[in-house]
PDB file of N, CA and C in Angstrom:
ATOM      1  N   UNK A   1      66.624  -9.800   3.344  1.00  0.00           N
ATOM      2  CA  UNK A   1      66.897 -10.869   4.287  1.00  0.00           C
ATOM      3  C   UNK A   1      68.291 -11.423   4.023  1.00  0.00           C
ATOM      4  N   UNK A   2      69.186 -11.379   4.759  1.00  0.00           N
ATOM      5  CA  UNK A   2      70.175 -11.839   5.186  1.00  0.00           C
ATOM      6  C   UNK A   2      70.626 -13.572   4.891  1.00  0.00           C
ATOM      7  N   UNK A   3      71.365 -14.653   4.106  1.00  0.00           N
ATOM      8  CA  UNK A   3      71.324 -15.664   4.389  1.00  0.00           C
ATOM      9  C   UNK A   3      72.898 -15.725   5.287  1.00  0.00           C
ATOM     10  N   UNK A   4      72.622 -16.336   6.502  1.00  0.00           N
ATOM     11  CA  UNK A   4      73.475 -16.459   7.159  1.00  0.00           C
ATOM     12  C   UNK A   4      73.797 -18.197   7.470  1.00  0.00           C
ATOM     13  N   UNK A   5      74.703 -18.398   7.416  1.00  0.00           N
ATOM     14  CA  UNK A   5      75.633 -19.854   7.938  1.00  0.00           C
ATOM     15  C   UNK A   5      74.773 -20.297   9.096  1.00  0.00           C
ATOM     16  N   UNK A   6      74.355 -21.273   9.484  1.00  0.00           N
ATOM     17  CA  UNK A   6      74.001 -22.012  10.501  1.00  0.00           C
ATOM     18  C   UNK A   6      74.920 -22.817  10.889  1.00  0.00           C
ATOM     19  N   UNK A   7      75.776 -23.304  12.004  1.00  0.00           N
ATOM     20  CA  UNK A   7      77.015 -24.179  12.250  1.00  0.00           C
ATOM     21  C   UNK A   7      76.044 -25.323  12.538  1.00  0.00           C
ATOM     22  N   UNK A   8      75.559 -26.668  12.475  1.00  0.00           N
ATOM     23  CA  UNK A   8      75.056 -27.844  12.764  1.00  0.00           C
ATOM     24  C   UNK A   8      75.317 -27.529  14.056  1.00  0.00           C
ATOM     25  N   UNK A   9      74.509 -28.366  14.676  1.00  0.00           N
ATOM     26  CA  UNK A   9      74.298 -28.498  16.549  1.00  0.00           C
ATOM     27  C   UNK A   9      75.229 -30.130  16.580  1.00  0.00           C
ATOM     28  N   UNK A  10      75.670 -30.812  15.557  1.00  0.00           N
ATOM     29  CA  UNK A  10      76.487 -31.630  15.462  1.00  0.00           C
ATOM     30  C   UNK A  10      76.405 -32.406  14.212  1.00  0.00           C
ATOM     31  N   UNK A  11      77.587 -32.710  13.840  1.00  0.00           N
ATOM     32  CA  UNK A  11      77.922 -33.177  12.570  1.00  0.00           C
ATOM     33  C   UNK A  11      79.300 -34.504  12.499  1.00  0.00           C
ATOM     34  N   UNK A  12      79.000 -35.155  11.427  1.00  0.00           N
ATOM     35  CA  UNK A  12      79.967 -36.277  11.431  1.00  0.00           C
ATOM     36  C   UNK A  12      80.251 -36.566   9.680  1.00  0.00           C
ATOM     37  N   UNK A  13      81.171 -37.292   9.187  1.00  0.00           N
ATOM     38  CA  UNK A  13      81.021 -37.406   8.633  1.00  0.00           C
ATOM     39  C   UNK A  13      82.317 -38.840   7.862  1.00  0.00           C
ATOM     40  N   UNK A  14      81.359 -39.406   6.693  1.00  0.00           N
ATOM     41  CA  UNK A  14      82.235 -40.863   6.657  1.00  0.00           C
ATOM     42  C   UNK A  14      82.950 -41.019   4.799  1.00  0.00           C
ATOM     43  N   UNK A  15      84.087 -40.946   4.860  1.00  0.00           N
ATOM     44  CA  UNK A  15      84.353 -40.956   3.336  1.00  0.00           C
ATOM     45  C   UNK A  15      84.471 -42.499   2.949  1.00  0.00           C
ATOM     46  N   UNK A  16      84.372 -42.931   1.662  1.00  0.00           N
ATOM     47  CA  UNK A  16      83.883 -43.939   1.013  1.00  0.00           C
ATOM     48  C   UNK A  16      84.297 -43.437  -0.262  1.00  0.00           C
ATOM     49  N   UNK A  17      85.703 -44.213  -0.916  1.00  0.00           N
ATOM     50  CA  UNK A  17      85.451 -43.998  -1.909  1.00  0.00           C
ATOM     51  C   UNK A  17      85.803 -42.609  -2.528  1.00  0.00           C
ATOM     52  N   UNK A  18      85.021 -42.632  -3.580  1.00  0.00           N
ATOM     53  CA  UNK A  18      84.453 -41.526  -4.270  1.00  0.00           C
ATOM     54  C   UNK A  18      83.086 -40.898  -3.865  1.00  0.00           C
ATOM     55  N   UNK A  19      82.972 -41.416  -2.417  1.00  0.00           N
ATOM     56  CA  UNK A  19      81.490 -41.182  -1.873  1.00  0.00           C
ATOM     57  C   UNK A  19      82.435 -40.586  -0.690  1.00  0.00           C
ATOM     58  N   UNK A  20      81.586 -39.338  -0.097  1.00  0.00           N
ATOM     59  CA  UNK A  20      81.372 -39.009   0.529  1.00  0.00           C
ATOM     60  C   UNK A  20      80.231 -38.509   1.605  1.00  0.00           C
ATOM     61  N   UNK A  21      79.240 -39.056   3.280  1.00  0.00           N
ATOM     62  CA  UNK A  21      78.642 -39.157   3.422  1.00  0.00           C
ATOM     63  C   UNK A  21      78.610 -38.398   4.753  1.00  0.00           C
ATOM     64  N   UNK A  22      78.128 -36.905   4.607  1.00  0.00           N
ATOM     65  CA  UNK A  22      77.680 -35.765   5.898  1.00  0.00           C
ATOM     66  C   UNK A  22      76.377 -36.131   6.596  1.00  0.00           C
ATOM     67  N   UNK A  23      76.367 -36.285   8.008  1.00  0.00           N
ATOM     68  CA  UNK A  23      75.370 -36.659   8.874  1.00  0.00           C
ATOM     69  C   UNK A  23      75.484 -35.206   9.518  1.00  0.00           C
ATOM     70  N   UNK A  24      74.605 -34.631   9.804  1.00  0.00           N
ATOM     71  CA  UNK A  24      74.228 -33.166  10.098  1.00  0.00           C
ATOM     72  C   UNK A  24      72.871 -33.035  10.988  1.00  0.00           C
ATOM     73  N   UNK A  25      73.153 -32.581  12.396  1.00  0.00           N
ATOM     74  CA  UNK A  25      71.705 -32.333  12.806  1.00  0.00           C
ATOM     75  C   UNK A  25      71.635 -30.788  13.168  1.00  0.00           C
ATOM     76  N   UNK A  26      71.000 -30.276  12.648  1.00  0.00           N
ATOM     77  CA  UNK A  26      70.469 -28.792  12.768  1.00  0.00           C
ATOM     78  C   UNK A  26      69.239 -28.652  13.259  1.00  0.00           C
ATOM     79  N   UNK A  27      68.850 -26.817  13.029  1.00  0.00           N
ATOM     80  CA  UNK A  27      67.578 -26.687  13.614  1.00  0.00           C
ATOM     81  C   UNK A  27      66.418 -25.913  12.865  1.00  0.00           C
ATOM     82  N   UNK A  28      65.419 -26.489  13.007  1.00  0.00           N
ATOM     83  CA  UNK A  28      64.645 -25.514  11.813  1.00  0.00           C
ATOM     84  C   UNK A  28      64.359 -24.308  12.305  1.00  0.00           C
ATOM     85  N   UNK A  29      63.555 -23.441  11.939  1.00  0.00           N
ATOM     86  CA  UNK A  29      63.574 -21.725  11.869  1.00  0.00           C
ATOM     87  C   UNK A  29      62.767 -21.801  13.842  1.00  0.00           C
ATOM     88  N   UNK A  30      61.921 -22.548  13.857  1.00  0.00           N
ATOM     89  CA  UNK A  30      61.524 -22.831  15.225  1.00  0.00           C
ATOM     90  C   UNK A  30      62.109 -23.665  16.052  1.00  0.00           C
ATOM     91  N   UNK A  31      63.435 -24.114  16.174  1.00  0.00           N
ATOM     92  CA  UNK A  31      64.604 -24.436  16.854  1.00  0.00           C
ATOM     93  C   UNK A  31      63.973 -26.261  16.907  1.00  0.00           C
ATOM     94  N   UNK A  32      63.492 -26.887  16.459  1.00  0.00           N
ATOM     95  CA  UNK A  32      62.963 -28.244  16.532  1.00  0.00           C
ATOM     96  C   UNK A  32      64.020 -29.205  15.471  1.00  0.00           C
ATOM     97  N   UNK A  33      65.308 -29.657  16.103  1.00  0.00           N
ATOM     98  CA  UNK A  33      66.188 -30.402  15.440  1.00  0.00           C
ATOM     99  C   UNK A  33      65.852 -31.198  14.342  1.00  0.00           C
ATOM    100  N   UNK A  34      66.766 -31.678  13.218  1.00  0.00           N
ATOM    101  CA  UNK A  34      66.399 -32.749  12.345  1.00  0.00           C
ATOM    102  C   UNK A  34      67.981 -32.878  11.399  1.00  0.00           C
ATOM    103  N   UNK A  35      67.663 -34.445  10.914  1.00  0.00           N
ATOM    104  CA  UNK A  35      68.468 -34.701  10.758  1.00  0.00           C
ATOM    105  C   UNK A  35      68.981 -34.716   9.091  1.00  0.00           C
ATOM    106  N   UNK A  36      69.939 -34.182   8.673  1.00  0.00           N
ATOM    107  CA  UNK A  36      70.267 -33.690   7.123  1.00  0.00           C
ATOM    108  C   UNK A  36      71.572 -34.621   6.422  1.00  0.00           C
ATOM    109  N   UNK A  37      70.869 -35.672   5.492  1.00  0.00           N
ATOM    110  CA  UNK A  37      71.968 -36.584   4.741  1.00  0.00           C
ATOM    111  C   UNK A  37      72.329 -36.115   3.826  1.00  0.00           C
ATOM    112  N   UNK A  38      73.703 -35.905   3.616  1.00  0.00           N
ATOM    113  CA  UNK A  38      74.169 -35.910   2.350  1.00  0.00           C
ATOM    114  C   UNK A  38      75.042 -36.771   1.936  1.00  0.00           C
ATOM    115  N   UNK A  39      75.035 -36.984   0.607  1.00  0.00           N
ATOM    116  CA  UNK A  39      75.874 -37.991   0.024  1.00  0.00           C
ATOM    117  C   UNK A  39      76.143 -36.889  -0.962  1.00  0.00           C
ATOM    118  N   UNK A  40      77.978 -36.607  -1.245  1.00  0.00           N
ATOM    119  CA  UNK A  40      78.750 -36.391  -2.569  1.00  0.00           C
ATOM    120  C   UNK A  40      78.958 -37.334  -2.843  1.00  0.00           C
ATOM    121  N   UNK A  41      79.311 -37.170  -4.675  1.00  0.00           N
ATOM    122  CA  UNK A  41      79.917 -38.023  -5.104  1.00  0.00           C
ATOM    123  C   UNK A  41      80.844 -37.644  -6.603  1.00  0.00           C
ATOM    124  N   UNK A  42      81.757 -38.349  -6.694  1.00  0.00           N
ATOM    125  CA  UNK A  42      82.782 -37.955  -8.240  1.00  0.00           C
ATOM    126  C   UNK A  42      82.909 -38.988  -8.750  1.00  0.00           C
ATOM    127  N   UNK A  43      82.353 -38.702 -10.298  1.00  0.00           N
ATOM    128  CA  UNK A  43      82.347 -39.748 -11.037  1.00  0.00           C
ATOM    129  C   UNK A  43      83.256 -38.756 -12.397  1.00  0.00           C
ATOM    130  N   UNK A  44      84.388 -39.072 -12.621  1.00  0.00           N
ATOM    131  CA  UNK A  44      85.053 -38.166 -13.592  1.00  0.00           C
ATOM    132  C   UNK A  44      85.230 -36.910 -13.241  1.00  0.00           C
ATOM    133  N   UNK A  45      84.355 -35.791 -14.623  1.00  0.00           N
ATOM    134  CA  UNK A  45      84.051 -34.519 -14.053  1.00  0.00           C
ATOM    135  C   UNK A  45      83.057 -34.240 -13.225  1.00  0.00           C
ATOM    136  N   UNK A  46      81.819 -34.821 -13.394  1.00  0.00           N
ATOM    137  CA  UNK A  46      80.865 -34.960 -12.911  1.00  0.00           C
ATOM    138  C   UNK A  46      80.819 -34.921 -11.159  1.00  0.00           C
ATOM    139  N   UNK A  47      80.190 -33.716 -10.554  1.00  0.00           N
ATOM    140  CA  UNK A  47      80.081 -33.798  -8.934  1.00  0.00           C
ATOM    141  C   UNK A  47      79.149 -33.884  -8.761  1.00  0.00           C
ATOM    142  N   UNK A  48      78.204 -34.443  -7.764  1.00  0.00           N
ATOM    143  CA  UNK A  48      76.754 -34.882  -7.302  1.00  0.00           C
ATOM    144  C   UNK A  48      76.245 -34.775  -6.029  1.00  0.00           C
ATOM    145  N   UNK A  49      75.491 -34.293  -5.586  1.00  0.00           N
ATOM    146  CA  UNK A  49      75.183 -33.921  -4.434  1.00  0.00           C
ATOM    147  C   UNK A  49      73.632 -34.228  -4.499  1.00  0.00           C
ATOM    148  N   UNK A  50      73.363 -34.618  -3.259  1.00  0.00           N
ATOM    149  CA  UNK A  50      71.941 -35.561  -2.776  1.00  0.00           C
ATOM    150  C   UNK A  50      72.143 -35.276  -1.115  1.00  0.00           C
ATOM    151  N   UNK A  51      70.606 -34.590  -0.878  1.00  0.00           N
ATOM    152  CA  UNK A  51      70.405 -34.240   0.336  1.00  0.00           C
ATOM    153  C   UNK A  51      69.426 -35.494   0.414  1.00  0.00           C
ATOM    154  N   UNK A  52      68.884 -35.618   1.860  1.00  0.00           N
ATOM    155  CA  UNK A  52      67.687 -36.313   2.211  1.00  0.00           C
ATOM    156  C   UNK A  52      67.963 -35.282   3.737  1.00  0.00           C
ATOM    157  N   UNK A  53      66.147 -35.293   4.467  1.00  0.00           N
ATOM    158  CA  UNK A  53      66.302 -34.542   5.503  1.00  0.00           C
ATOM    159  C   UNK A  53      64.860 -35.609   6.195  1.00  0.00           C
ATOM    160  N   UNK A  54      65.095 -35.360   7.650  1.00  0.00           N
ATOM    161  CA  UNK A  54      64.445 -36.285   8.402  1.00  0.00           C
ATOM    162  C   UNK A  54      64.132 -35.481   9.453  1.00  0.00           C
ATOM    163  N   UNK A  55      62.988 -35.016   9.747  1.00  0.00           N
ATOM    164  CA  UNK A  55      62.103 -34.818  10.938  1.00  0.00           C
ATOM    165  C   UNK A  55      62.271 -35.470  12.055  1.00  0.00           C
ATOM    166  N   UNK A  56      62.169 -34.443  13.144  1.00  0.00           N
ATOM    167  CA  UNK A  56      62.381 -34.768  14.415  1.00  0.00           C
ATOM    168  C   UNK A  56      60.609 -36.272  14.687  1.00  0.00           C
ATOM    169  N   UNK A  57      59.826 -35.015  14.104  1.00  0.00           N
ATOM    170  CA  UNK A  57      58.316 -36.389  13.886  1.00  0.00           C
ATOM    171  C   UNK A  57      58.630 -37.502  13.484  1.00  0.00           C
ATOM    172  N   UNK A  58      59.711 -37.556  12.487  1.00  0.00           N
ATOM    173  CA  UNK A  58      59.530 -38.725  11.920  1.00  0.00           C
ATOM    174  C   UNK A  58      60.921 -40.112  12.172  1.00  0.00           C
ATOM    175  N   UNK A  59      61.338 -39.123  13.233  1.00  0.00           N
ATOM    176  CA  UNK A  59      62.736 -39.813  13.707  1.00  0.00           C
ATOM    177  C   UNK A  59      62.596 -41.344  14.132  1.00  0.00           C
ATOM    178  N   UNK A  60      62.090 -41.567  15.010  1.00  0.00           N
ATOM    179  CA  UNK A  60      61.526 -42.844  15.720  1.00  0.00           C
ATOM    180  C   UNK A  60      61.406 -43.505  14.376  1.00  0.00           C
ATOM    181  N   UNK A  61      60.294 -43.631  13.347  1.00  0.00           N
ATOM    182  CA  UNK A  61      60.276 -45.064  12.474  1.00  0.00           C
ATOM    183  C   UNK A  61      61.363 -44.849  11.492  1.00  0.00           C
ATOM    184  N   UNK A  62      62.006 -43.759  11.263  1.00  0.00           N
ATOM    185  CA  UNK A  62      63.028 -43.770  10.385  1.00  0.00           C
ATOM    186  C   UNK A  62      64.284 -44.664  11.259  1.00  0.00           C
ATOM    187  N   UNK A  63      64.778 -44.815  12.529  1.00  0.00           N
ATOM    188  CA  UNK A  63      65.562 -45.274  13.057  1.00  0.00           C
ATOM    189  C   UNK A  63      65.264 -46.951  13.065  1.00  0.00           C
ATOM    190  N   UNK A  64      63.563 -47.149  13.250  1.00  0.00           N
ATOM    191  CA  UNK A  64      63.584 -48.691  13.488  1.00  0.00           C
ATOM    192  C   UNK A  64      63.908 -49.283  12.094  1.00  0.00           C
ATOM    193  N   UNK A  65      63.668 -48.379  10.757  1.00  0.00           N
ATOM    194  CA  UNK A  65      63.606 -49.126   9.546  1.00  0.00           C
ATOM    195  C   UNK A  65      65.390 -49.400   9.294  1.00  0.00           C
ATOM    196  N   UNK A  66      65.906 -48.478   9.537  1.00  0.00           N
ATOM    197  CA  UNK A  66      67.764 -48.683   9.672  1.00  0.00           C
ATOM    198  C   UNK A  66      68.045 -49.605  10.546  1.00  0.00           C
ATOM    199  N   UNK A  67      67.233 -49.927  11.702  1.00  0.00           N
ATOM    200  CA  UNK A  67      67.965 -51.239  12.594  1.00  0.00           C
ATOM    201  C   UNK A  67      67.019 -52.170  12.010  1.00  0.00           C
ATOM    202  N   UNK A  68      65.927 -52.557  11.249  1.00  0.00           N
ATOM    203  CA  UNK A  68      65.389 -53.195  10.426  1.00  0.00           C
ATOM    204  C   UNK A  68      66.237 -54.214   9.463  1.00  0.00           C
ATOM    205  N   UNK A  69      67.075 -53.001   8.526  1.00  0.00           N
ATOM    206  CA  UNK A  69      67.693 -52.809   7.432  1.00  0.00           C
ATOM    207  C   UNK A  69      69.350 -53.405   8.001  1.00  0.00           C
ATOM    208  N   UNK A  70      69.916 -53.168   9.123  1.00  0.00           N
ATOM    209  CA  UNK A  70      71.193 -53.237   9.817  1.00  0.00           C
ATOM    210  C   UNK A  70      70.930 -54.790  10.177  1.00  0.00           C
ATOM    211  N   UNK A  71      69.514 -55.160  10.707  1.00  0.00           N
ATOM    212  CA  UNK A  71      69.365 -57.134  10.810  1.00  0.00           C
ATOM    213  C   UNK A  71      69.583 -57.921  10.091  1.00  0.00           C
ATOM    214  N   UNK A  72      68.724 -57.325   8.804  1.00  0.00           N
ATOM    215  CA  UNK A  72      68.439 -58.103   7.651  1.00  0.00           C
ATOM    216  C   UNK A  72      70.116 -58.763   7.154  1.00  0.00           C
ATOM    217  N   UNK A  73      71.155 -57.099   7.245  1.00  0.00           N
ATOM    218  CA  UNK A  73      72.174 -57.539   6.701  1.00  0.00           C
ATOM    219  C   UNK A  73      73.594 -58.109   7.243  1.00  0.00           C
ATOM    220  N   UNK A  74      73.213 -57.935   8.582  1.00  0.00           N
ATOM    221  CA  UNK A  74      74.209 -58.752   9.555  1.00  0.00           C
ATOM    222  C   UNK A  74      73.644 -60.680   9.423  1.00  0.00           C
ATOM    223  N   UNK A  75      72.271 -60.873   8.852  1.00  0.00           N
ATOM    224  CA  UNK A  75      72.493 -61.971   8.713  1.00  0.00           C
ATOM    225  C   UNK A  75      72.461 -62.752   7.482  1.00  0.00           C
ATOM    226  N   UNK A  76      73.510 -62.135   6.795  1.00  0.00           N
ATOM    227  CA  UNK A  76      73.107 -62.441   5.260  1.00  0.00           C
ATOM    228  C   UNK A  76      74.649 -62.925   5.272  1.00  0.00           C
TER     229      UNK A  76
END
């Protein structure tokens, strides 16, 4: 089996720092989108990489808990 490159169906991405933060939506093997976080990061030598991945199922309450999370701190 072959591993071949998948190009994201769209991608963005926000530097910070010594942080760097890839927003990635791709498709799984049955073409049903989702969404793929990564955070790099450099601390010295040290490089770090942290995925998180989010279901198209689970899109909806993952979005209300970020505009949840986006209230809380616009009124702080």
């Amino acid at each position: 089996m072959q591993n071949e490159f998948v190009a994201p169906l769209f991608s963005t991405k926000i530097n910070s720092g010594r942080r760097s933060f890839f927003f990635d939506v791709k498709q799984t093997k049955d073409s049903k989108p989702y969404l793929k976080i990564t955070e790099t990061s450099v601390k010295g030598e040290e490089k770090k990489r942290v995925n998180m991945m989010v279901f198209d199922s689970e899109m909806t309450e993952f979005k209300q808990a970020l505009e949840q999370v986006f209230d809380f701190m616009s009124k702080r």
